[in-house]
Protein backbone atom coordinates (compact mmCIF):
# COMPACT_ATOMS: atom_id res chain seq x y z
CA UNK A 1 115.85 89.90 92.04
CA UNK A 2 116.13 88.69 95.57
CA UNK A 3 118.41 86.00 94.51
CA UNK A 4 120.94 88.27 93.07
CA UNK A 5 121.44 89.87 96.29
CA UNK A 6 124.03 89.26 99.34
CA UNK A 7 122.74 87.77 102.21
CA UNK A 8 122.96 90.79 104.29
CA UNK A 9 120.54 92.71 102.25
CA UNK A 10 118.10 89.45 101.52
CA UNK A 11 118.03 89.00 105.30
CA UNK A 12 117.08 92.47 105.92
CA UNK A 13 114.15 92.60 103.28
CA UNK A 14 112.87 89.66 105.15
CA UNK A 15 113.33 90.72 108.51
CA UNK A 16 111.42 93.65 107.24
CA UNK A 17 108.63 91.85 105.95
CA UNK A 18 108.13 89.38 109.18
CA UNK A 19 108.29 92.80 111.29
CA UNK A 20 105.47 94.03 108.78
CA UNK A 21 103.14 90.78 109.01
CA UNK A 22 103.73 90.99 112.69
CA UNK A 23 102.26 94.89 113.11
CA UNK A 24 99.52 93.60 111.03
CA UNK A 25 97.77 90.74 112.55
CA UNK A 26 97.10 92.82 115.81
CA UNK A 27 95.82 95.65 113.57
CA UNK A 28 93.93 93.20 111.91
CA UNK A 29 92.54 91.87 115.22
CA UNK A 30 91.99 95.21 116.34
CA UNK A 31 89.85 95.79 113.02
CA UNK A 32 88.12 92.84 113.41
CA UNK A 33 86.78 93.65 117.28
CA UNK A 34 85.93 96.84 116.63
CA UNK A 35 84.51 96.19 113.07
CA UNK A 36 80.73 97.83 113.70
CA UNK A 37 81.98 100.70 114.96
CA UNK A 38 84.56 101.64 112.12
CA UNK A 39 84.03 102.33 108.48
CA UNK A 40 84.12 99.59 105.72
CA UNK A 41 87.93 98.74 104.83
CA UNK A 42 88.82 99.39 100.82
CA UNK A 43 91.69 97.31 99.10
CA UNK A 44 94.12 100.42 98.60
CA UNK A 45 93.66 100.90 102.56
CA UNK A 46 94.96 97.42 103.16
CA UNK A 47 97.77 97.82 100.55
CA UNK A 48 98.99 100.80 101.77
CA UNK A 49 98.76 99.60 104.94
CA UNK A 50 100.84 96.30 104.23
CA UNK A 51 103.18 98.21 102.73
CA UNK A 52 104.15 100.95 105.00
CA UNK A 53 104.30 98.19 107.49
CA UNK A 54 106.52 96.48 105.37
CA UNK A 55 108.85 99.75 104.97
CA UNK A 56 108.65 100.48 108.68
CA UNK A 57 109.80 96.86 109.49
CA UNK A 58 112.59 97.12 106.64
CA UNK A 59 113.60 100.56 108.34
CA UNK A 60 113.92 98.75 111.52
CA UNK A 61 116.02 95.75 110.11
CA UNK A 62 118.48 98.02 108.21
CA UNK A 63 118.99 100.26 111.45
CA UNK A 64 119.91 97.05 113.54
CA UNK A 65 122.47 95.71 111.04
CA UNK A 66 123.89 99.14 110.73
């Protein structure tokens, strides 16, 4: 699918998802410091998680090549 694409809109998906990973590793830090104090993390969490941070990076990307 993503090779099908123009580079404008494969650039943007993977702006998005680098803008994603990088929101998650200090939430993930964050998680891991504070990890006694807060409940036990489930997979759909993390999913979820990944992926709104993955839509929230995408909505960034698209607004800067707009």
């Amino acid at each position: 699918l993503l090779r099908r694409t123009d580079e404008l809109e494969r650039r943007t998906h993977l702006e998005g998802a680098a803008i994603g990973l990088a929101l998650a590793v200090p939430a993930a830090t964050v998680y891991a410091l504070f990890e006694q104090l807060l409940p036990p993390l489930r997979g759909q969490w993390v999913a979820v998680a990944l992926l709104l941070a993955w839509w929230s990076g995408w909505m960034v990307a698209a607004a800067r090549y707009r």
